[in-house]
N, C-alpha and C. Protein backbone atom coordinates (compact mmCIF):
# COMPACT_ATOMS: atom_id res chain seq x y z
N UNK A 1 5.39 -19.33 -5.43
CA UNK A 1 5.26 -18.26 -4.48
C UNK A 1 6.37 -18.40 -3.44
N UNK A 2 7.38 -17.37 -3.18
CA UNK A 2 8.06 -17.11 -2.18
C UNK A 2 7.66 -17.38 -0.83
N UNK A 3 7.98 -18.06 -0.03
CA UNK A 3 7.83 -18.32 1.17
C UNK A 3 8.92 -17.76 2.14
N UNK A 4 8.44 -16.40 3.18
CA UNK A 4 9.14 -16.08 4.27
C UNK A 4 8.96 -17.50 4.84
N UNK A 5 10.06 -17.95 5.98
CA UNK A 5 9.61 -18.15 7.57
C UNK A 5 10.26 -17.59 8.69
N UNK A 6 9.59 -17.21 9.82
CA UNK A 6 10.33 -16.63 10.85
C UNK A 6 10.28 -17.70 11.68
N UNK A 7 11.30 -18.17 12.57
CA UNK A 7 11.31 -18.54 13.52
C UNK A 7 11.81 -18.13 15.16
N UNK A 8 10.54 -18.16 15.36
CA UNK A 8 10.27 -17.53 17.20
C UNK A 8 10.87 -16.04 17.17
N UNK A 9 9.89 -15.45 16.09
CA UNK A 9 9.91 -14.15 16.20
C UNK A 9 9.32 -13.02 17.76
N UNK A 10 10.39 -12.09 18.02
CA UNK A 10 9.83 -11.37 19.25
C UNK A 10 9.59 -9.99 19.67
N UNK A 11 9.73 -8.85 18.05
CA UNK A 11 9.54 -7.83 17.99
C UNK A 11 7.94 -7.86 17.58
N UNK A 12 6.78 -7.38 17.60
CA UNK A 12 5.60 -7.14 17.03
C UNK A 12 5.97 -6.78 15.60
N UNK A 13 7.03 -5.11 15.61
CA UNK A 13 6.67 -4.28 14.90
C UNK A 13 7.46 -5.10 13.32
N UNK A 14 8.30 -6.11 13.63
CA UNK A 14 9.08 -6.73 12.56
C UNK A 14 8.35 -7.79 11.70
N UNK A 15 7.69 -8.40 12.60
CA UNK A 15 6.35 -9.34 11.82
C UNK A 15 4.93 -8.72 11.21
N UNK A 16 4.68 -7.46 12.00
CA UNK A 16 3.67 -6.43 11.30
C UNK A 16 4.19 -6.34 9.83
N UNK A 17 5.83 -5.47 10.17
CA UNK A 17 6.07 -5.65 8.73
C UNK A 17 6.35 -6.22 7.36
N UNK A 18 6.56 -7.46 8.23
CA UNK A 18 6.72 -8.75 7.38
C UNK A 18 5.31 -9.19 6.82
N UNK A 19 4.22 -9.19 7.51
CA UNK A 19 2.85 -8.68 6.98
C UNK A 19 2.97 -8.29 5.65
N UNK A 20 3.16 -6.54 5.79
CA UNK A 20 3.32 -5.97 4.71
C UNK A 20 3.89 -6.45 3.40
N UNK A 21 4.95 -7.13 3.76
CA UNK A 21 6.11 -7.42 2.40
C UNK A 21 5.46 -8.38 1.84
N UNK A 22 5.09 -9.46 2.72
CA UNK A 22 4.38 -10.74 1.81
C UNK A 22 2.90 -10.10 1.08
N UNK A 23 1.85 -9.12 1.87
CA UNK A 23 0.89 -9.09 1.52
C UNK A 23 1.59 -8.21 -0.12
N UNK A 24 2.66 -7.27 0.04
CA UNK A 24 2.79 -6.56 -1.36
C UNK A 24 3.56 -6.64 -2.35
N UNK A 25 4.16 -8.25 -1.96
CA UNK A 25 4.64 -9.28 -2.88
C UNK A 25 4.58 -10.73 -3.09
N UNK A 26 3.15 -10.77 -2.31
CA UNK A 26 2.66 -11.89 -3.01
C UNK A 26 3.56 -13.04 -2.33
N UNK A 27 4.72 -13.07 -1.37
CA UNK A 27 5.25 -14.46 -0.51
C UNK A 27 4.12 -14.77 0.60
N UNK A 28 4.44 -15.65 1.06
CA UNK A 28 3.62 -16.33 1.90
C UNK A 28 4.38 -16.34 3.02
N UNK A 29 4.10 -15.87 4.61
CA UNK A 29 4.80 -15.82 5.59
C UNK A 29 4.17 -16.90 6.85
N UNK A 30 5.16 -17.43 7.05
CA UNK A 30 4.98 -18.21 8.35
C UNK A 30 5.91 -18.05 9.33
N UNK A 31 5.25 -18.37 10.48
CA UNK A 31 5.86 -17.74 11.90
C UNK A 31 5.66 -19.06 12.70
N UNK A 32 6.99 -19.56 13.02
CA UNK A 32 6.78 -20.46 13.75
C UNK A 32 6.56 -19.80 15.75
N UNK A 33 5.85 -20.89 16.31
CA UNK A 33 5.91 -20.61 18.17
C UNK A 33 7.08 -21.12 18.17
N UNK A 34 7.43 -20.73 20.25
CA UNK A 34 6.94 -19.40 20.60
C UNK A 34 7.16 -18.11 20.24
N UNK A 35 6.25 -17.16 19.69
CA UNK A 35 6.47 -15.71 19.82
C UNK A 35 6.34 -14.78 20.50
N UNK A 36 7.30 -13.94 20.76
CA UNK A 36 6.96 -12.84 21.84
C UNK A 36 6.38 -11.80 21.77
N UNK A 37 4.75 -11.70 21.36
CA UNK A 37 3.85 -11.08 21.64
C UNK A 37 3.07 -11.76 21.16
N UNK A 38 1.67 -11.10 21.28
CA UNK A 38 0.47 -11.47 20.66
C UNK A 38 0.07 -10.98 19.23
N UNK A 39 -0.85 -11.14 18.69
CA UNK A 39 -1.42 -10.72 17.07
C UNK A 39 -2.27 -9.80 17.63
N UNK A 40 -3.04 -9.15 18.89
CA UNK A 40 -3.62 -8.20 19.21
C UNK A 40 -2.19 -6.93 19.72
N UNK A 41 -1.38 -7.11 19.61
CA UNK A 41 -0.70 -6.07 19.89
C UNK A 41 -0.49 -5.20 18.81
N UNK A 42 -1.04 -3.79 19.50
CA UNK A 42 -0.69 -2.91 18.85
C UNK A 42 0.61 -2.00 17.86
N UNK A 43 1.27 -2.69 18.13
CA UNK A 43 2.66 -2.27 17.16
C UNK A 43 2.61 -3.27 16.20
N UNK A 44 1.97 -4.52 16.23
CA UNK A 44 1.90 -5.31 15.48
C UNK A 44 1.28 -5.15 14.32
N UNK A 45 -0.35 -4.06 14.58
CA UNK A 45 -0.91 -4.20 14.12
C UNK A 45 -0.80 -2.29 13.00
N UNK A 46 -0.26 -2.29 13.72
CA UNK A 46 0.50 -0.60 13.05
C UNK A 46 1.72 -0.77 12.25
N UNK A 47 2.44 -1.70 12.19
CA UNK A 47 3.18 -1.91 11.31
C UNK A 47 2.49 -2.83 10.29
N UNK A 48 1.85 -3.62 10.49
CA UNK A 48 0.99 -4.12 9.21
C UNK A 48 0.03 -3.28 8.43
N UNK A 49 -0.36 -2.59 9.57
CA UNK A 49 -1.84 -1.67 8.62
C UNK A 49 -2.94 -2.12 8.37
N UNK A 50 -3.01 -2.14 6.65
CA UNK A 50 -4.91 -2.84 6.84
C UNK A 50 -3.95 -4.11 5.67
N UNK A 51 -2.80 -4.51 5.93
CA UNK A 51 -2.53 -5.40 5.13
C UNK A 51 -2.81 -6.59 5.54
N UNK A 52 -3.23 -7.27 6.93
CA UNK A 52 -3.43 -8.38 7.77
C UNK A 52 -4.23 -9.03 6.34
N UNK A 53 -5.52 -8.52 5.34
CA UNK A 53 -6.51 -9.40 5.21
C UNK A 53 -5.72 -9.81 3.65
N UNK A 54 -4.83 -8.97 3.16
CA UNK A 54 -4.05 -9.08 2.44
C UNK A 54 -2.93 -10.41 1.99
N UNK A 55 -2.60 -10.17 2.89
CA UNK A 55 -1.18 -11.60 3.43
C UNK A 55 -1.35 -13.19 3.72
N UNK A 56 -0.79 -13.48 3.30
CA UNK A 56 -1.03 -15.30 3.82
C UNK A 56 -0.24 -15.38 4.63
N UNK A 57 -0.76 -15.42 5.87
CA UNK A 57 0.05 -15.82 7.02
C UNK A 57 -0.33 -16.95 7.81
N UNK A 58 0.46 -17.55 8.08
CA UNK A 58 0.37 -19.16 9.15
C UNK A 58 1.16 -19.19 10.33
N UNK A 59 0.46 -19.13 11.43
CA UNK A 59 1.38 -19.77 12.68
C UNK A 59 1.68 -20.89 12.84
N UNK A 60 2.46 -21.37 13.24
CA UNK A 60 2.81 -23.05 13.14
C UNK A 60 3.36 -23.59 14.48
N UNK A 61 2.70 -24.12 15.42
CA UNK A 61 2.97 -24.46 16.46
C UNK A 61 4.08 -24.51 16.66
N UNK A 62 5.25 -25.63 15.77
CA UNK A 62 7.08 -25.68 15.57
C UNK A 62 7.52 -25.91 14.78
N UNK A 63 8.29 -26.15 14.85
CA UNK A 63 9.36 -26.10 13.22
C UNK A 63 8.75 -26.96 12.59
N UNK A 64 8.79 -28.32 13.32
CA UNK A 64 8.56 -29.31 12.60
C UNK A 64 6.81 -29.64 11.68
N UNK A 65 6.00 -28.99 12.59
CA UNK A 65 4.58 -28.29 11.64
C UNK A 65 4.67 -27.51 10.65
N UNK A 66 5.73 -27.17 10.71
CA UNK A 66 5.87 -25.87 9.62
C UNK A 66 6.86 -26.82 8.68
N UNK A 67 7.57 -27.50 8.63
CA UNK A 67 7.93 -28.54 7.92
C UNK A 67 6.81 -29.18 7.07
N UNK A 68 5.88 -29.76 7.86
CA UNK A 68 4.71 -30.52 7.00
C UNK A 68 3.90 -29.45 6.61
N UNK A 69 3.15 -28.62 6.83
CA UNK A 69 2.84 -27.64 5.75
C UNK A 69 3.64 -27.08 4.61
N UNK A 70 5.01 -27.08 4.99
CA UNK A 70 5.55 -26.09 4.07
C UNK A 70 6.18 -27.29 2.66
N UNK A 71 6.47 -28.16 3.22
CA UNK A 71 6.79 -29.49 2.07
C UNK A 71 7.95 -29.40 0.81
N UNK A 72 8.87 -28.16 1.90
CA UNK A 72 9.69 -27.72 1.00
C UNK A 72 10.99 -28.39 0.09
N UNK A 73 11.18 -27.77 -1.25
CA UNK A 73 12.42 -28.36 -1.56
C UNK A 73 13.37 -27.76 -1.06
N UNK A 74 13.14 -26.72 -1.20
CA UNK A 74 14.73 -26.05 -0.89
C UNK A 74 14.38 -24.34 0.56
N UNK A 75 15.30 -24.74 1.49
CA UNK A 75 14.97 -24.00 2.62
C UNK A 75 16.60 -22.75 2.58
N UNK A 76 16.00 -21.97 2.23
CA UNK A 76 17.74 -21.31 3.20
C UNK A 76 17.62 -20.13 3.88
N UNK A 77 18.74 -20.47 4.88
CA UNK A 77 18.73 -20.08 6.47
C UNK A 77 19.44 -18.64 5.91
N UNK A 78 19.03 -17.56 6.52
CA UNK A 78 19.52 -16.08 6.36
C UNK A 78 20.46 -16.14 7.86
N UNK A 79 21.87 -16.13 8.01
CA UNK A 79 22.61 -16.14 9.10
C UNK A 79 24.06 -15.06 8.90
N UNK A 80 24.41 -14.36 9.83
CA UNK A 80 25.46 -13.87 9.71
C UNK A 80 26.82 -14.35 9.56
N UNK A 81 26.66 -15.88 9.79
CA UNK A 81 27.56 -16.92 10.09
C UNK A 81 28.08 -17.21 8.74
N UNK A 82 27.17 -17.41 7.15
CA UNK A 82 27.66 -17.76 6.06
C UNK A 82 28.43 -16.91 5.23
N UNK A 83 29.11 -17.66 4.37
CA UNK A 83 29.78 -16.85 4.04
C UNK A 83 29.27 -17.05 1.93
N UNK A 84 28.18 -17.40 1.57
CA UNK A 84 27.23 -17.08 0.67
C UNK A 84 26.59 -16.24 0.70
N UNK A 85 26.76 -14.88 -0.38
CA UNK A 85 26.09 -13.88 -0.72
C UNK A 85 24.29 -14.30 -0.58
N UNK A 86 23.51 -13.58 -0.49
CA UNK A 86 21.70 -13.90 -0.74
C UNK A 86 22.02 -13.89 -2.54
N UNK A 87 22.62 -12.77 -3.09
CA UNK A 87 22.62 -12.67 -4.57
C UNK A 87 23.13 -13.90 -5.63
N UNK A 88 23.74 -14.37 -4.81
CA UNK A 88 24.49 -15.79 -5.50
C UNK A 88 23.43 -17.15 -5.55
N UNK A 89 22.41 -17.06 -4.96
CA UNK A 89 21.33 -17.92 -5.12
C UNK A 89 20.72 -17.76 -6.32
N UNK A 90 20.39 -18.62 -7.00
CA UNK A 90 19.45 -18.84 -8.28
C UNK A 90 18.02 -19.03 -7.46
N UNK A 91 17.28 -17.79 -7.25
CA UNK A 91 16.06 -18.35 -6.49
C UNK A 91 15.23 -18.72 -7.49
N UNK A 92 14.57 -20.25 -7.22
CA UNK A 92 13.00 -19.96 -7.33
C UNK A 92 11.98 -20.17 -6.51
N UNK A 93 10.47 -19.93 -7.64
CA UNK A 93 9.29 -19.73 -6.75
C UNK A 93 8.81 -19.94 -5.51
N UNK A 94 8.97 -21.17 -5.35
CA UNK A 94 8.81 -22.21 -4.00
C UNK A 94 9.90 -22.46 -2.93
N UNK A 95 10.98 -21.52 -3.16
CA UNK A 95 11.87 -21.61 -2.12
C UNK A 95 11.41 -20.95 -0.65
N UNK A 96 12.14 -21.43 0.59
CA UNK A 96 11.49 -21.45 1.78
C UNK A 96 13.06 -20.24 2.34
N UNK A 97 12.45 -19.08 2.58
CA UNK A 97 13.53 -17.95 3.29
C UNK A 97 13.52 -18.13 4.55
N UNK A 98 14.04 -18.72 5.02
CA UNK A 98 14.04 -18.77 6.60
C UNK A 98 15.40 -17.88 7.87
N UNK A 99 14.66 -17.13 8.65
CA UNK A 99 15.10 -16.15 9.52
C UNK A 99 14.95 -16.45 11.11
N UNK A 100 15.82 -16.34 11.60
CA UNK A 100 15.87 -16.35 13.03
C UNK A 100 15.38 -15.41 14.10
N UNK A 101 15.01 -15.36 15.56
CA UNK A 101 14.64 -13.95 16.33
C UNK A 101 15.49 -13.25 15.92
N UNK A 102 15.26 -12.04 16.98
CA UNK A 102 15.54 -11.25 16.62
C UNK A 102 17.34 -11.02 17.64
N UNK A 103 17.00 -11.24 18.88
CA UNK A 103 17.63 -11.24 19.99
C UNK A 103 19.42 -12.50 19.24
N UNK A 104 19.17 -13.36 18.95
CA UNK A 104 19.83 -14.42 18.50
C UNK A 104 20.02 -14.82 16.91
N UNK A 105 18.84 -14.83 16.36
CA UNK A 105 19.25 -15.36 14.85
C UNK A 105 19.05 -16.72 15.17
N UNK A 106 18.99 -17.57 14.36
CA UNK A 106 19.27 -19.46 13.98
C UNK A 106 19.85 -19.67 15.20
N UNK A 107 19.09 -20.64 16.23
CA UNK A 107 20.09 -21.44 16.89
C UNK A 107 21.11 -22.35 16.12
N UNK A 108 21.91 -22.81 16.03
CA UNK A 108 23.00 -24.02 15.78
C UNK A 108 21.67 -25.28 15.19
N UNK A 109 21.08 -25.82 15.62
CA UNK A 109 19.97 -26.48 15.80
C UNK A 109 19.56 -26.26 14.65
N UNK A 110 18.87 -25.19 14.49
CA UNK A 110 18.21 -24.53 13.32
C UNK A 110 18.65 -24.81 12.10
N UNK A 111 19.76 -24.27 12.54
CA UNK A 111 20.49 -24.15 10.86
C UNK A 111 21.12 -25.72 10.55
N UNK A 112 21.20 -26.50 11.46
CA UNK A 112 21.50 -28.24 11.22
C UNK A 112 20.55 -28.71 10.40
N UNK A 113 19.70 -28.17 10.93
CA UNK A 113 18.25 -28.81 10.63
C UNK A 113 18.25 -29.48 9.00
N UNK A 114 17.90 -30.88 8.79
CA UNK A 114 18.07 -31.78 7.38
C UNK A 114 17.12 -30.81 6.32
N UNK A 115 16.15 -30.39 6.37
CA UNK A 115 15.15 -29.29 5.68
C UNK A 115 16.46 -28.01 4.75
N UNK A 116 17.43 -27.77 5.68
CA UNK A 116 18.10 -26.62 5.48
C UNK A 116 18.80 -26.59 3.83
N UNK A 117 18.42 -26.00 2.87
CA UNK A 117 19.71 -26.34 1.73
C UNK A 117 20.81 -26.06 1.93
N UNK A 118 21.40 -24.90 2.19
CA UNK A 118 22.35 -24.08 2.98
C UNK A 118 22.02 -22.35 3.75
N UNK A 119 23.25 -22.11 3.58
CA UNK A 119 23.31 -21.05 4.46
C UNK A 119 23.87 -19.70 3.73
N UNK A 120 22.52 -18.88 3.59
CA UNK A 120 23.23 -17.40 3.09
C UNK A 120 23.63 -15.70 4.08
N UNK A 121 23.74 -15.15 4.00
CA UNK A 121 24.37 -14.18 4.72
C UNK A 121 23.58 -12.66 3.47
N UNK A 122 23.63 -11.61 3.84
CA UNK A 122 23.13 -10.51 3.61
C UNK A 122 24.50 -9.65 3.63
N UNK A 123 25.21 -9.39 2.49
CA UNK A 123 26.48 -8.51 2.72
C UNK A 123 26.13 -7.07 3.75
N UNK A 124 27.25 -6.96 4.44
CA UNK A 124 27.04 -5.54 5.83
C UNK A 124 29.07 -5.86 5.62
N UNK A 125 29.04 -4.22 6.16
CA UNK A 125 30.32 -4.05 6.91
C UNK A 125 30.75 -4.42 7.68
N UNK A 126 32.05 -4.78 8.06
CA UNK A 126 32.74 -5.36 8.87
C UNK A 126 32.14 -5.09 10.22
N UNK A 127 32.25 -5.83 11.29
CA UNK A 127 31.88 -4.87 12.45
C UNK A 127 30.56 -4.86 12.95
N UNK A 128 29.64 -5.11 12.14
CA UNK A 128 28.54 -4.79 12.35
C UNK A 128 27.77 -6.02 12.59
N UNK A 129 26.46 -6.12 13.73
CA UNK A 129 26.37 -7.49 14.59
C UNK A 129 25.43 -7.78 13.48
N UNK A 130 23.91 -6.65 12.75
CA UNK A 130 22.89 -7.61 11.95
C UNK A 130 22.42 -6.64 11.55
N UNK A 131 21.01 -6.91 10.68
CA UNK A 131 20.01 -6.41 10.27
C UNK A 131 18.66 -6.52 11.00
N UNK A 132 18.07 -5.31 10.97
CA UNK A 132 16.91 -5.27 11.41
C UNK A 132 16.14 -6.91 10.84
N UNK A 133 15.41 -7.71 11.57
CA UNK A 133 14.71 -8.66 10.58
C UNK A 133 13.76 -8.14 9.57
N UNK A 134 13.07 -7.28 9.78
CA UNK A 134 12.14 -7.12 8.71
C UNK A 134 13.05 -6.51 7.49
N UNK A 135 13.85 -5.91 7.60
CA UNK A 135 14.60 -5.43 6.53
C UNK A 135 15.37 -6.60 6.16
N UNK A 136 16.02 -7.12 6.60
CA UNK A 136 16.33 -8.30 6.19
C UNK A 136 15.83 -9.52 5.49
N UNK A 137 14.67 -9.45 5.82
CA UNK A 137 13.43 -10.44 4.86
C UNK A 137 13.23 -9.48 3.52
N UNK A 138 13.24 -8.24 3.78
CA UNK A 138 12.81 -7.08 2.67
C UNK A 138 14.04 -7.47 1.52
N UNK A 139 15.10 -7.49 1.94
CA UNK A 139 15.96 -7.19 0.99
C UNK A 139 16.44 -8.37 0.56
N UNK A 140 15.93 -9.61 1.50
CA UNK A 140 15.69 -11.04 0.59
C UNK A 140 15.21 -11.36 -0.53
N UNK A 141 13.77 -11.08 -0.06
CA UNK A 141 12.40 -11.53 -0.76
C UNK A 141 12.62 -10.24 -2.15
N UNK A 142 12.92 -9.05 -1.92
CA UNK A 142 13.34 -8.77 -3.32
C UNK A 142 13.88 -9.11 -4.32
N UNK A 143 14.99 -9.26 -3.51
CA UNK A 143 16.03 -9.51 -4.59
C UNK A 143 15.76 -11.22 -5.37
N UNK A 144 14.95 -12.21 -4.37
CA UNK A 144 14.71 -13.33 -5.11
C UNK A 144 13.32 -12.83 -6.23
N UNK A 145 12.59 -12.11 -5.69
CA UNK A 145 11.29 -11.45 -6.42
C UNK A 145 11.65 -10.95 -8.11
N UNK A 146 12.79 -10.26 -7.97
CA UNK A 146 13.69 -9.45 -9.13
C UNK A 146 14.11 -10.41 -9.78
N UNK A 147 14.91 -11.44 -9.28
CA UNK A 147 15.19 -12.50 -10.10
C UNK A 147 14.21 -13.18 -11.01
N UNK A 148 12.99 -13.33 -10.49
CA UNK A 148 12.25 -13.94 -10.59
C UNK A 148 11.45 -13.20 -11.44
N UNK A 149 11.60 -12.37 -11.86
CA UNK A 149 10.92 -10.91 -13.19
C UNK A 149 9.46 -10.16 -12.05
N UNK A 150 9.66 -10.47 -10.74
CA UNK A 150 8.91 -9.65 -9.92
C UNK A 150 7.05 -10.25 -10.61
N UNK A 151 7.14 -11.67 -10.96
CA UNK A 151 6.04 -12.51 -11.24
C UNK A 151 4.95 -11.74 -10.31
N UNK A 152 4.23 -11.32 -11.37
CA UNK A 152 2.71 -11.18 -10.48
C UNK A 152 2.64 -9.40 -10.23
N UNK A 153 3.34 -9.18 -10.74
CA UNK A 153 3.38 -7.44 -9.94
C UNK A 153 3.16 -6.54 -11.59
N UNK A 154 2.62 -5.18 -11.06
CA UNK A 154 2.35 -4.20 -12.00
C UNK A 154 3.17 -3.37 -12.21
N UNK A 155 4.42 -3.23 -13.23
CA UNK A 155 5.42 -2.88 -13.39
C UNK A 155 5.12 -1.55 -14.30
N UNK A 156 5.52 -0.51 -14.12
CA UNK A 156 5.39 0.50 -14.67
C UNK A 156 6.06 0.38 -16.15
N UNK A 157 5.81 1.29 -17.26
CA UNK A 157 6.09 0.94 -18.41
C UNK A 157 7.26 1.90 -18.88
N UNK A 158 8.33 0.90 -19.44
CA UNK A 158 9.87 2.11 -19.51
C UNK A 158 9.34 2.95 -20.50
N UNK A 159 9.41 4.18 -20.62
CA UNK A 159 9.71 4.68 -21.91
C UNK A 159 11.27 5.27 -22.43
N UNK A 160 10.70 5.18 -23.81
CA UNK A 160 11.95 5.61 -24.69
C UNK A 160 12.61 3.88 -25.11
């Protein structure tokens, strides 16, 4: 199972939707503290929908809790900084997607961090500072999902 993580996420409406993605593909999302809002906030809870009971989600006091739960082999950091495609990864199941706020991205820190395998990047045009996070986890967790023959999902049947 795909594992989002956010760390010290501070939009509501981006972790609502990150909700969504794990609950309708089956990753598992964790959110490390501090975050900037609550789980009673309403944008939070409007961008998730009725997917909350859906989703495996974990808060994790800090990184390093989220380290011992998560017991990962392989972690990689989504940063604007790398210069590795997301597509050039051979994902599998148990890999750990890890994303920065929203305001900043990966501190330096972060992305040091011994857990880290390396560092991938999300192709964009020149010029341009980022991606929304939730779209950015979206167009992660797919594309490792796709690789992965979209395990677990109800695939419509080609004809012809």
């Amino acid at each position: 199972m795909l594992r989002i993580l956010f760390v010290e996420p501070e939009i509501p409406g981006n972790t609502g939707n990150a909700i969504r993605l794990a609950a309708v593909t089956g990753a598992e999302l964790h959110v490390v503290e501090p975050i900037g809002f609550n789980f009673q906030d309403a944008h939070l809870r409007r961008a998730g929908l009725d997917y909350h009971d859906l989703a495996v989600l974990t808060v994790h006091p800090s990184l390093e809790t989220a380290w011992e739960a998560l017991d990962p082999r392989r972690v990689f950091a989504f940063t604007t900084t790398a210069t590795t495609p997301h597509t050039q990864i051979q994902w599998r199941e148990d890999d750990v997607l890890m994303f920065g706020k929203e305001s900043a991205g990966l501190s330096e820190e972060h992305k040091a961090d011994p857990h880290v395998t390396g560092e991938v990047r999300i192709p964009m045009l020149a010029a341009r500072r980022s991606l929304n996070l939730a779209n950015a986890a979206s167009i992660a967790v797919y594309e490792a999902w796709r690789q992965l023959d979209f395990a677990g999902a109800q695939l419509p049947e080609v004809n012809g």
